[in-house]
C-alpha atoms as a PDB file:
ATOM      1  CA  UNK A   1      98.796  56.447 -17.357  1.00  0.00           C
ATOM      2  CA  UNK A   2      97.937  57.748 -14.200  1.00  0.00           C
ATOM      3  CA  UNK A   3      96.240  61.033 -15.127  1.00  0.00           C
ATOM      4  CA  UNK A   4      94.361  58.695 -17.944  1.00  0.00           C
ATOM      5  CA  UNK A   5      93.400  56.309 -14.964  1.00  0.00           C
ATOM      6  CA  UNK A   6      91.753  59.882 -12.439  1.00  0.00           C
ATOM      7  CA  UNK A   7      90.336  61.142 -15.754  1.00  0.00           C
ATOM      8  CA  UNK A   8      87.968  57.887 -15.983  1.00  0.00           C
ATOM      9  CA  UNK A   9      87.643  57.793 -12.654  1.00  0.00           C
ATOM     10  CA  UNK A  10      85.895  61.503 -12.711  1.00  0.00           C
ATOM     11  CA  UNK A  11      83.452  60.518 -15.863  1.00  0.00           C
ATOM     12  CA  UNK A  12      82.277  57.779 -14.224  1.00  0.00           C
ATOM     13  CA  UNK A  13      81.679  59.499 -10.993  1.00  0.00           C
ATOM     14  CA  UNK A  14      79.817  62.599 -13.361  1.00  0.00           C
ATOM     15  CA  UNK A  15      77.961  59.744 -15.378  1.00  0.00           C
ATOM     16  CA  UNK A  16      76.177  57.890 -11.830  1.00  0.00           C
ATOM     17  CA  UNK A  17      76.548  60.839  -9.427  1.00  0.00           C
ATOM     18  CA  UNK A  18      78.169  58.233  -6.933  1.00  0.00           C
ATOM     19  CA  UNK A  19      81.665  57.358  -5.858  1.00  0.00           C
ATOM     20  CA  UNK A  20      80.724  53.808  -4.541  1.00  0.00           C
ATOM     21  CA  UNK A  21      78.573  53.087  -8.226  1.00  0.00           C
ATOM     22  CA  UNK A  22      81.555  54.200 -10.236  1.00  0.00           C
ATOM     23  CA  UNK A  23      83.913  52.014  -8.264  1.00  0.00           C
ATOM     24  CA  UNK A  24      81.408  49.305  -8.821  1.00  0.00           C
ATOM     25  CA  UNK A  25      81.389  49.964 -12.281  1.00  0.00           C
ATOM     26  CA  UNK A  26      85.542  50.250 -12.604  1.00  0.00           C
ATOM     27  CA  UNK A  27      85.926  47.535 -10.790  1.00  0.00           C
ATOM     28  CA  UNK A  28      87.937  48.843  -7.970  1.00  0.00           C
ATOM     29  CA  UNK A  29      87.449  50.184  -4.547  1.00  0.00           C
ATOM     30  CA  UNK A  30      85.083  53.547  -3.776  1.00  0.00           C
ATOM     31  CA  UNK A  31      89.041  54.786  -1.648  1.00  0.00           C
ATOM     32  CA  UNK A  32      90.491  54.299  -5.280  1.00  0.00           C
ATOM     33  CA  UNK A  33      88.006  56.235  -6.976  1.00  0.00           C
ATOM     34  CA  UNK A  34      88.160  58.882  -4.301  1.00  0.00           C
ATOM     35  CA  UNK A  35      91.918  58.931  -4.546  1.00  0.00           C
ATOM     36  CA  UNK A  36      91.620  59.243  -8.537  1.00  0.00           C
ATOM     37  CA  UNK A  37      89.737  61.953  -8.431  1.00  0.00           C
ATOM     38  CA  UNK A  38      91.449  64.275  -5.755  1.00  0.00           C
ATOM     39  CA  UNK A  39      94.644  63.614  -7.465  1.00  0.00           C
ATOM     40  CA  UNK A  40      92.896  64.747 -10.798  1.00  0.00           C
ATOM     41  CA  UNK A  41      91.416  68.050  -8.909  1.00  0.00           C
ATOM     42  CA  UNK A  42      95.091  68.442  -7.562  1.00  0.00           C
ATOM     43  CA  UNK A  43      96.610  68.445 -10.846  1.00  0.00           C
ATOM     44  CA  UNK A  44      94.257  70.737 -12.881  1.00  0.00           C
ATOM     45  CA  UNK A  45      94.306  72.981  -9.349  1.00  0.00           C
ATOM     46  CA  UNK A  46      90.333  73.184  -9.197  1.00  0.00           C
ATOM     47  CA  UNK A  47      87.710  71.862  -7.408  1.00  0.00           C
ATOM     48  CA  UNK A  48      86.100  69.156 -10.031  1.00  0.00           C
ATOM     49  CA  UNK A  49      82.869  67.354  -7.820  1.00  0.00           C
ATOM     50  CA  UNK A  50      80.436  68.803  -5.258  1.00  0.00           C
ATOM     51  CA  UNK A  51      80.131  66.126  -2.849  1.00  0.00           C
ATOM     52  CA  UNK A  52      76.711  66.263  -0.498  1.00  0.00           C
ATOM     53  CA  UNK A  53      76.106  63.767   2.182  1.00  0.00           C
ATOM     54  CA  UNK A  54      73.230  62.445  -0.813  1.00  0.00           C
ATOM     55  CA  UNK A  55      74.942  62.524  -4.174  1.00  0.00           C
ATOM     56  CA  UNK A  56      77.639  64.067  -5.827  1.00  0.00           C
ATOM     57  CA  UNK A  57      77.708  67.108  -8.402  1.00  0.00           C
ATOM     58  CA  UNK A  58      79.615  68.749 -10.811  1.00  0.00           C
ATOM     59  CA  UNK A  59      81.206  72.064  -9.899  1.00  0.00           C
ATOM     60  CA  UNK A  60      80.795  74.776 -12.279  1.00  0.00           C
ATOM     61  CA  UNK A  61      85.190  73.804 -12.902  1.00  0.00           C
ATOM     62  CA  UNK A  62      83.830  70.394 -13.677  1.00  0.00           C
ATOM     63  CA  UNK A  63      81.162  71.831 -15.949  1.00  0.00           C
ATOM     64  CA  UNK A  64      83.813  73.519 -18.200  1.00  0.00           C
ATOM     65  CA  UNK A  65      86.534  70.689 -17.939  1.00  0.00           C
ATOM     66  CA  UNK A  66      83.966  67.660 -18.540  1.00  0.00           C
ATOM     67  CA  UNK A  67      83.945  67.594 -22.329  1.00  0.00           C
ATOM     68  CA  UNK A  68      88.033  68.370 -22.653  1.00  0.00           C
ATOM     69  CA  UNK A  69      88.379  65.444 -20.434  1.00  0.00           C
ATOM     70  CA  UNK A  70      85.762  63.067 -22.357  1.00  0.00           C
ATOM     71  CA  UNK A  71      87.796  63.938 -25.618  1.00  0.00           C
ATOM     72  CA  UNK A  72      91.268  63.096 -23.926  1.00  0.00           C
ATOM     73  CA  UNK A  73      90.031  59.952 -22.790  1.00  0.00           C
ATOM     74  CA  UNK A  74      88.550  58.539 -26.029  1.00  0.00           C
ATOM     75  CA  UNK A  75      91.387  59.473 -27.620  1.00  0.00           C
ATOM     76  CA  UNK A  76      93.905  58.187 -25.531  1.00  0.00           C
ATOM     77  CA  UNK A  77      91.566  54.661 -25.880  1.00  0.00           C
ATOM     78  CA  UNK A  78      91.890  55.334 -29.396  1.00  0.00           C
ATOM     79  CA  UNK A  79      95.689  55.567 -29.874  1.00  0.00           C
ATOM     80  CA  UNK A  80      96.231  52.662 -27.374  1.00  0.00           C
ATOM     81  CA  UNK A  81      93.781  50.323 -29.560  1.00  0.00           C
ATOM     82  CA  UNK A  82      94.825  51.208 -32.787  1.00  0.00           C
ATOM     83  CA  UNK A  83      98.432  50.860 -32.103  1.00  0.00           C
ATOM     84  CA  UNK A  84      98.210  47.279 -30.453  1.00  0.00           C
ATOM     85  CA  UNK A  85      96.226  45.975 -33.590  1.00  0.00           C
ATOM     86  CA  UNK A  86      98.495  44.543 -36.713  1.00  0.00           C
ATOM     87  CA  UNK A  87      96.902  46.117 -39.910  1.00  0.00           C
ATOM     88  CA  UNK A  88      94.079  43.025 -40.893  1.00  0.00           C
ATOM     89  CA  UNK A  89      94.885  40.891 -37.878  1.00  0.00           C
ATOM     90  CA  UNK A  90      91.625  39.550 -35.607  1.00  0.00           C
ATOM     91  CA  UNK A  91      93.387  40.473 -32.735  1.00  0.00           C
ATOM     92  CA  UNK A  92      93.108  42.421 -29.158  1.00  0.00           C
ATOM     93  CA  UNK A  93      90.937  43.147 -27.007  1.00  0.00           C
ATOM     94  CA  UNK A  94      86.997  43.691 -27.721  1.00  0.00           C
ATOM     95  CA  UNK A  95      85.270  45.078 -24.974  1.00  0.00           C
ATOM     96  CA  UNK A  96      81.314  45.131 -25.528  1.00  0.00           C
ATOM     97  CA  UNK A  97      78.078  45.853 -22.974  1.00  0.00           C
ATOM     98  CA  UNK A  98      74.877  44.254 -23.689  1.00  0.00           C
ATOM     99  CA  UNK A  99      71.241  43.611 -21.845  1.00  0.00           C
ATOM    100  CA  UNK A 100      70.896  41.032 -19.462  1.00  0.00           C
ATOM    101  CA  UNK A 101      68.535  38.735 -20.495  1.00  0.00           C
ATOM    102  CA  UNK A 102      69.204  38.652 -23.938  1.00  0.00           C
ATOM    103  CA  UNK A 103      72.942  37.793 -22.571  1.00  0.00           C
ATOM    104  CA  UNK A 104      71.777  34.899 -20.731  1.00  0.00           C
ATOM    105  CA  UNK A 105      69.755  33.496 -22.889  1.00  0.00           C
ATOM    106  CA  UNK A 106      71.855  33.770 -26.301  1.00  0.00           C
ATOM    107  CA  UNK A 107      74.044  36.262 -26.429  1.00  0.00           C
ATOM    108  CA  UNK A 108      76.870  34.556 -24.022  1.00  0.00           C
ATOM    109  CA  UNK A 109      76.320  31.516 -27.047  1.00  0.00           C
ATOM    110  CA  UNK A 110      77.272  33.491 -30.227  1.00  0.00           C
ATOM    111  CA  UNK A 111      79.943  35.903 -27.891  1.00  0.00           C
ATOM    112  CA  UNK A 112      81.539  31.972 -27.387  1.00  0.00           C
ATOM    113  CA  UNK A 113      81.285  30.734 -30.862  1.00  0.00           C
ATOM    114  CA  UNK A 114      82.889  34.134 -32.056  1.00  0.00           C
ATOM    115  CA  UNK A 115      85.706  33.415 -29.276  1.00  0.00           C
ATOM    116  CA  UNK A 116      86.391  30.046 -30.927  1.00  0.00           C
ATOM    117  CA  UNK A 117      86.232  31.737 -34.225  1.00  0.00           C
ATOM    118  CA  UNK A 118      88.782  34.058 -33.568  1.00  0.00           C
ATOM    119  CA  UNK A 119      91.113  33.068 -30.765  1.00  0.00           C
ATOM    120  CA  UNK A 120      93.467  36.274 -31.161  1.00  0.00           C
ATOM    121  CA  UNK A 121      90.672  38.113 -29.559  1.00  0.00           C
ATOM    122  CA  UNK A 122      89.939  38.783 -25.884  1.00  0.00           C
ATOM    123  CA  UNK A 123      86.245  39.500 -25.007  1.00  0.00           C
ATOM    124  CA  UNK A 124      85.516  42.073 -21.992  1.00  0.00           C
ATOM    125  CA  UNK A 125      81.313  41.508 -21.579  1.00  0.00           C
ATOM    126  CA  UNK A 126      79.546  44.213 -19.432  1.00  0.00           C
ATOM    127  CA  UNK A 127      76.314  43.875 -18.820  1.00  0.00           C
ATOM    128  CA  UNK A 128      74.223  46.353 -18.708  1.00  0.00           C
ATOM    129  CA  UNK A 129      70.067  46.964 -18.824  1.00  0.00           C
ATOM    130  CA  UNK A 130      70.926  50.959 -20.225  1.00  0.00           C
ATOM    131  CA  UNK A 131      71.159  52.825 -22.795  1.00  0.00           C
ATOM    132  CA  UNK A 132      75.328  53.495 -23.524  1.00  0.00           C
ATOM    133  CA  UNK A 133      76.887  55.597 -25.342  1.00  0.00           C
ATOM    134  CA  UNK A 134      79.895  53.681 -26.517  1.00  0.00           C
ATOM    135  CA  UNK A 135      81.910  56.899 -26.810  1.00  0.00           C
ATOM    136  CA  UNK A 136      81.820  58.161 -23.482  1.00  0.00           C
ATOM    137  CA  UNK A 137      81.891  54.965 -21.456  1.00  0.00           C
ATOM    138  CA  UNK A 138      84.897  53.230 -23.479  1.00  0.00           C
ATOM    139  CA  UNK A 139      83.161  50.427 -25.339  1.00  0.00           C
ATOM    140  CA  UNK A 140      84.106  49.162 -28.900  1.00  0.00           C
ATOM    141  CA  UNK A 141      80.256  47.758 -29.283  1.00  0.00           C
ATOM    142  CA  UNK A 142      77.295  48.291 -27.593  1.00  0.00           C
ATOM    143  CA  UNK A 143      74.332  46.048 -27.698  1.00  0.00           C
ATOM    144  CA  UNK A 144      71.062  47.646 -26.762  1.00  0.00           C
ATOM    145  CA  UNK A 145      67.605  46.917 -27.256  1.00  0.00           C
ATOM    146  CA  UNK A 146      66.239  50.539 -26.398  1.00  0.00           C
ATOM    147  CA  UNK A 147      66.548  53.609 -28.974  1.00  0.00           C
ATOM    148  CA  UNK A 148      68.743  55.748 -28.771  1.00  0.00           C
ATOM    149  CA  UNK A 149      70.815  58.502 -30.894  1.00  0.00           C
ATOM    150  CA  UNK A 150      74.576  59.126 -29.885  1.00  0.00           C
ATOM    151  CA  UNK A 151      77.391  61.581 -32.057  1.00  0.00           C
ATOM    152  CA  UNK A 152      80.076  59.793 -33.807  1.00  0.00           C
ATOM    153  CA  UNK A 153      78.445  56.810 -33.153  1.00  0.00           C
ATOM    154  CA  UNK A 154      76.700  53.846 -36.047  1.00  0.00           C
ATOM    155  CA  UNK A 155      74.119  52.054 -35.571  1.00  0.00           C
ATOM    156  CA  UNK A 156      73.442  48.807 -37.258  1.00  0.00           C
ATOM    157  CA  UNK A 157      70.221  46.914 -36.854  1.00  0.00           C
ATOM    158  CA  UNK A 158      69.876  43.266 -36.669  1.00  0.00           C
ATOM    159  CA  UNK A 159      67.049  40.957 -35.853  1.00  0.00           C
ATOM    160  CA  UNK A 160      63.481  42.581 -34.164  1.00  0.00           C
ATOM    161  CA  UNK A 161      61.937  40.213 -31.627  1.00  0.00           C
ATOM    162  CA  UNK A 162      58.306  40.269 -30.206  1.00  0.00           C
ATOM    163  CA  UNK A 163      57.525  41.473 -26.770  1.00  0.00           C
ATOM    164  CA  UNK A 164      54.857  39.772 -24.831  1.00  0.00           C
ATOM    165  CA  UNK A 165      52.666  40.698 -21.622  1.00  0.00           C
ATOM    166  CA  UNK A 166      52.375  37.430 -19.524  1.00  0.00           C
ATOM    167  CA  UNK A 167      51.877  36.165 -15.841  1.00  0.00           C
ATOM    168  CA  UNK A 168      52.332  33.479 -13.407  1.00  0.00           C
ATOM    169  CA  UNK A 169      49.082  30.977 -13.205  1.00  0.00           C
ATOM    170  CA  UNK A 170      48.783  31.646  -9.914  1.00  0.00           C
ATOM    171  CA  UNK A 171      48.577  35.565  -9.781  1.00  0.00           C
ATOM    172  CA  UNK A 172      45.942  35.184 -12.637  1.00  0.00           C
ATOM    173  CA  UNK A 173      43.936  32.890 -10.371  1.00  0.00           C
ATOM    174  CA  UNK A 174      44.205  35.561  -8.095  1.00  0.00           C
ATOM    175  CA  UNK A 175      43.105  38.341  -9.422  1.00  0.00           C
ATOM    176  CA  UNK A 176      41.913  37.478 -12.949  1.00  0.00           C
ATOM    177  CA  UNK A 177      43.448  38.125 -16.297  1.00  0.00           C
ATOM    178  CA  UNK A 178      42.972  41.706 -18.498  1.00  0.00           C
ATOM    179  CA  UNK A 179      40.814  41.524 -21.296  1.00  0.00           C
ATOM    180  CA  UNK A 180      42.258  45.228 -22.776  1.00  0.00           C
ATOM    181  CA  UNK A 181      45.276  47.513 -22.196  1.00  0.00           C
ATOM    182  CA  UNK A 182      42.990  49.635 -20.101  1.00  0.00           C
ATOM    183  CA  UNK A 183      42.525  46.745 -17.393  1.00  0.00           C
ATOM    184  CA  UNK A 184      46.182  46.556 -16.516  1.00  0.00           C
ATOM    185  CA  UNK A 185      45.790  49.880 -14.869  1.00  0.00           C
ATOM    186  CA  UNK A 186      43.666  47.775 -12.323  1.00  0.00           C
ATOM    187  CA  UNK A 187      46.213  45.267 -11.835  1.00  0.00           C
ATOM    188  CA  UNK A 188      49.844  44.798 -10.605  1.00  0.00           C
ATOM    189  CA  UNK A 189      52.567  45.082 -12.686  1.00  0.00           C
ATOM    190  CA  UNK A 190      56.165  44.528 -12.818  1.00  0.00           C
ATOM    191  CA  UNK A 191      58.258  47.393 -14.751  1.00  0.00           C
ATOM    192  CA  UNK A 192      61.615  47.742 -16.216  1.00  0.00           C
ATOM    193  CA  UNK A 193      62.616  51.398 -15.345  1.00  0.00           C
ATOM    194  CA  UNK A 194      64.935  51.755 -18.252  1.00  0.00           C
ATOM    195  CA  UNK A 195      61.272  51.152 -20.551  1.00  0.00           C
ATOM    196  CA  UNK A 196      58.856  53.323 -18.176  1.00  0.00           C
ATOM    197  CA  UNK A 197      55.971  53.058 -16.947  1.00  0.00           C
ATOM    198  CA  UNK A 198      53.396  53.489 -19.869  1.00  0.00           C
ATOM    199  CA  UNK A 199      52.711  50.650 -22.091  1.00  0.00           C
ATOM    200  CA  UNK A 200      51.171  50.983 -25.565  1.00  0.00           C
ATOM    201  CA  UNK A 201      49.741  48.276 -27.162  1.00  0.00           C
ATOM    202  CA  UNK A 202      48.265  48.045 -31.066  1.00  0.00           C
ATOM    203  CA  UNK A 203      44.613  46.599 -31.581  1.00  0.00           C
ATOM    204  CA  UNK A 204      42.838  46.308 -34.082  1.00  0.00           C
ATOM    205  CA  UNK A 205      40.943  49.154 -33.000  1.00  0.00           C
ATOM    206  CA  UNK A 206      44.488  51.569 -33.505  1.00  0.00           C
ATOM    207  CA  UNK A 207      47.000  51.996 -30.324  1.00  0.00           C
ATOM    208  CA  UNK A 208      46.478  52.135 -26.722  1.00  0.00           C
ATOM    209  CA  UNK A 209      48.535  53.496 -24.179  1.00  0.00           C
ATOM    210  CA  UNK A 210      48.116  52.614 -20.460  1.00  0.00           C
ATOM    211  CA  UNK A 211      50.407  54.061 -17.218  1.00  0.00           C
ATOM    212  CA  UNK A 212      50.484  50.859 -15.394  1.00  0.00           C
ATOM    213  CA  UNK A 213      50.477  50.501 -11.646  1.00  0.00           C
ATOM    214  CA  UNK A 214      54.431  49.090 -10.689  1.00  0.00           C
ATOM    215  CA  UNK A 215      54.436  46.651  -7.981  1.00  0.00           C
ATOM    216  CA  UNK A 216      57.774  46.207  -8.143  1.00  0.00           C
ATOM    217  CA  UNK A 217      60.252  48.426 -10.915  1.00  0.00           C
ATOM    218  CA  UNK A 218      64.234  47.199 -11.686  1.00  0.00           C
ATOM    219  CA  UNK A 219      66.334  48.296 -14.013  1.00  0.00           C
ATOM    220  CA  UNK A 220      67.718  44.688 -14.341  1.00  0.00           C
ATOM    221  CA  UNK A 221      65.499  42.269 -16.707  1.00  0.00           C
ATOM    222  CA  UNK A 222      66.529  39.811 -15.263  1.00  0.00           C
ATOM    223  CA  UNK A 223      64.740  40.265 -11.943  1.00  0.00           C
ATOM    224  CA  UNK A 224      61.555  41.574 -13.809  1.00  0.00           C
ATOM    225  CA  UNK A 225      61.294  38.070 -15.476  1.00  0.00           C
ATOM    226  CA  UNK A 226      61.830  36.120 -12.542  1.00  0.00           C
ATOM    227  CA  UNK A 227      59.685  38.358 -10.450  1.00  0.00           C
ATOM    228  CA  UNK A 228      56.621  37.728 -12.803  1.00  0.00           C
ATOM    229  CA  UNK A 229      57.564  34.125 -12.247  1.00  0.00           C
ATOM    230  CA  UNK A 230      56.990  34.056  -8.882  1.00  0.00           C
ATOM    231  CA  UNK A 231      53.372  35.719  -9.266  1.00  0.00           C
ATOM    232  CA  UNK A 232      54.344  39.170  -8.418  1.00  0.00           C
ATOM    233  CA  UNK A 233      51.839  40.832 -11.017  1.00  0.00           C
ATOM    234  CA  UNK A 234      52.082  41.432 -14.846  1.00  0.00           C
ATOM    235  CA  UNK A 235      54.995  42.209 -16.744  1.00  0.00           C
ATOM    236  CA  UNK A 236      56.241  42.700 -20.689  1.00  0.00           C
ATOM    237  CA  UNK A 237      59.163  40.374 -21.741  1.00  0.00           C
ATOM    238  CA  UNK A 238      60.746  40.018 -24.874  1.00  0.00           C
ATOM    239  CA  UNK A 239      59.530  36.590 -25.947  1.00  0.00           C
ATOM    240  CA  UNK A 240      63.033  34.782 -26.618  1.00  0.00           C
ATOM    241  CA  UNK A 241      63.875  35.373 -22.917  1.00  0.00           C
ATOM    242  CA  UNK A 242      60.407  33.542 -21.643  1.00  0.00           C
ATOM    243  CA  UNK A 243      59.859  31.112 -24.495  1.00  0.00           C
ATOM    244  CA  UNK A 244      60.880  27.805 -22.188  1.00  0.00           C
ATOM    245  CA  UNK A 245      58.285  29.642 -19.247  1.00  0.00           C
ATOM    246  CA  UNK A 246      55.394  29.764 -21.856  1.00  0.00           C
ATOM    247  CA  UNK A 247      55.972  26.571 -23.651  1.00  0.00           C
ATOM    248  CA  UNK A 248      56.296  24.745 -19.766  1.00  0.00           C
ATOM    249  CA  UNK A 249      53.152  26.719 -18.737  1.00  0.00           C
ATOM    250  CA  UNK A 250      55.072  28.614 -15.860  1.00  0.00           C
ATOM    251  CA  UNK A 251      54.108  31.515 -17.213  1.00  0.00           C
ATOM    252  CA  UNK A 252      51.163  32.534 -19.606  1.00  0.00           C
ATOM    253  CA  UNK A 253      50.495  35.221 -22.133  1.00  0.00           C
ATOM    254  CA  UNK A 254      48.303  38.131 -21.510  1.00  0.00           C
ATOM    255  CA  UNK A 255      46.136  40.007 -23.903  1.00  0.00           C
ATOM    256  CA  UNK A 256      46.677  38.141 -26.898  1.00  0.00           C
ATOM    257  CA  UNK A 257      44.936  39.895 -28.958  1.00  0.00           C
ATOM    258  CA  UNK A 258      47.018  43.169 -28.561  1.00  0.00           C
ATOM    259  CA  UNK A 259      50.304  43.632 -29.758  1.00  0.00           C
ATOM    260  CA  UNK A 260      53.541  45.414 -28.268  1.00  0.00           C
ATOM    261  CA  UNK A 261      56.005  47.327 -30.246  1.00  0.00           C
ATOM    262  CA  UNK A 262      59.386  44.856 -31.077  1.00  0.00           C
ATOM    263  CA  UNK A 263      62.410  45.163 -29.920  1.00  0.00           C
ATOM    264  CA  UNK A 264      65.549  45.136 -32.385  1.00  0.00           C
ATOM    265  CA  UNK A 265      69.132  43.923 -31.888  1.00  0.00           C
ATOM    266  CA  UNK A 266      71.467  46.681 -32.727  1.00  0.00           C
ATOM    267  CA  UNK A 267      75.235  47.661 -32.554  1.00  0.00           C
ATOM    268  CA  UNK A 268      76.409  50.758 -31.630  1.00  0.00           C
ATOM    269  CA  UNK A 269      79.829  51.421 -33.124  1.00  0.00           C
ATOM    270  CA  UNK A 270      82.029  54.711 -32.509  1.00  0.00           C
ATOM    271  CA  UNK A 271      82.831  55.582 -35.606  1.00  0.00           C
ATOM    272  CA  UNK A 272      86.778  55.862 -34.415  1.00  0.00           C
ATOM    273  CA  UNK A 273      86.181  52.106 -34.186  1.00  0.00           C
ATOM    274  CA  UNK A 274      84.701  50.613 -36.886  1.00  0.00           C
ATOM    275  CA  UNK A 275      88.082  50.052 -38.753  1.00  0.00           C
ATOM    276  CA  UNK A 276      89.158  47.944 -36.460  1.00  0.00           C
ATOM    277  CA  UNK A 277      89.457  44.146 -37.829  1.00  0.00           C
ATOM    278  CA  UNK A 278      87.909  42.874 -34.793  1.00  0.00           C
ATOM    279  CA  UNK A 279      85.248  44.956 -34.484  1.00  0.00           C
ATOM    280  CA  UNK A 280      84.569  44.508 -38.478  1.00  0.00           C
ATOM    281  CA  UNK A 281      84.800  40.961 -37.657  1.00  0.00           C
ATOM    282  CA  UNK A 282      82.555  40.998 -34.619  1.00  0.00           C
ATOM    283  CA  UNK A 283      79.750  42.603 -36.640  1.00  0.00           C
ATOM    284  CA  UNK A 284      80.389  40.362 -39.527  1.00  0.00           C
ATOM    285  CA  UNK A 285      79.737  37.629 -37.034  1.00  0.00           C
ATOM    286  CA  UNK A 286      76.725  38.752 -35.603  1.00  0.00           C
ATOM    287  CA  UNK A 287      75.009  39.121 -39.020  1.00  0.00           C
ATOM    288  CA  UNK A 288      75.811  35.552 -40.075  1.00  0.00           C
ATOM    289  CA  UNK A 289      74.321  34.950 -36.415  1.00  0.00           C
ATOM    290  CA  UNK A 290      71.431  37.354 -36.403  1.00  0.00           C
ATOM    291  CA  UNK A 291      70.330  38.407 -39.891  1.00  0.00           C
ATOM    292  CA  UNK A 292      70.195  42.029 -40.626  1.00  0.00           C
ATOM    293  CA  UNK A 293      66.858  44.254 -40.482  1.00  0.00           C
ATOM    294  CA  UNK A 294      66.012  47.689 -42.184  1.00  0.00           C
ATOM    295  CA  UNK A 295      66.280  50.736 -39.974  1.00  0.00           C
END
């Protein structure tokens, strides 16, 4: 268990390039995932991580061990899952990462009513505004809203949902609103890093593409709505996560005639996973909850 317990301790640190972000991430204390890892290095008799004063690197030992360790990992998660699940039984423990704002606003519902559904399982929710490859990082679902493309992993596509460019009354007082894509170049805007920094929009006139000016950038949605709130500048939301703002008038749409690409709900399964009856039941769930929608 312990060599297991290093091994995850060195992906994470090769995944953020930071001791102090993977113990964030493990939950546990940056000493621990020092510890983990120097142990790990100890017992394969090689140095693993480059450590600078700035980030941390692998060494060309790490390089060679890095996919040899991936595979004992996911297979160790593998054995330990499917030998704690009865053949058919709902049962064990379902750990899942999803966005944040679609969390809040109704993801964290349908996660509960599938809890109540199925009391045999135990839900493990991380949140996070990514993309994640459910393989490497240990996850039994992920729920993304940004494409992606992993090995060994299925996708499955629910529900799309318009995006929508919108402000705060006040910063449009300010400084007016845009009457096309091009304008926003002119403007302040609030970006979410994981979506970059060019926005396309379709007209009727065929697509335009702008590189906006970032006031502010997170990688959390969550602070990208509520900064747009507060009048920061401009900012694209998905339209479920500022439908109360718009129908209270706290915030207000932008370019109406122009249209963003949607977003789509989707699962991403590791395909060592999928016969697992609460994973088969967790998906089953979220199409009753969702709907399903072509690739």
């Amino acid at each position: 268990m312990d060599s297991i317990e290093n091994m995850k301790a060195f992906l994470m640190v090769s995944q953020t390039h930071s001791f102090v972000d993977a113990a964030r991430r493990l939950g546990v204390a940056p000493s621990v995932v020092t510890k983990r890892v120097s142990q790990l290095e100890w017992q394969l008799h090689a140095p693993l991580l480059k450590r600078t004063t700035r980030s941390v690197h692998l060494t060309e030992a790490g390089e060679r061990q890095l996919a040899t360790i991936q595979r004992l990992v996911r297979d160790y998660e593998e054995l330990r899952a499917s030998g704690a699940e009865q053949p058919g039984a709902v049962e064990g423990n379902l750990r899942i990462s999803a966005p944040a704002a679609l969390t809040t606003v109704f993801l964290a519902p349908t996660l509960a009513a599938f809890r109540q559904a199925h009391p045999g399982v135990t839900l493990e929710l991380v949140v996070l505004d990514r993309s994640v490859n459910p393989v490497e990082e240990g996850f039994d679902v992920s729920l993304a809203v940004l494409s992606a493309t992993y090995d060994r992993v299925t996708e499955e596509i629910f529900r799309s949902y318009p995006r929508i460019a919108c402000a705060a009354p006040a910063y449009l007082a300010k400084h007016g609103a845009p009457t096309h894509p091009r304008d926003l170049a002119h403007h302040l805007c609030i970006a979410f890093a994981p979506a970059g920094s060019v926005w396309t929009f379709a007209g009727a006139k065929g697509p335009t593409s702008v590189a906006i000016r970032a006031a502010v950038t997170s990688n959390d949605s969550r602070v990208v709505i509520a900064m747009i709130r507060e009048g920061a500048g401009i900012g694209v939301a998905s339209e479920p996560t500022v439908q109360d703002d718009l129908r209270d008038g706290r915030l207000v749409p932008v370019l109406p005639g122009y249209r963003l690409p949607d977003l789509s709900l989707k699962a991403f399964v590791p395909e060592t996973r999928l016969h697992l009856a609460r994973v088969q039941a967790f998906l089953a769930h979220l199409r009753e909850t969702f709907g399903t929608a072509a690739p």
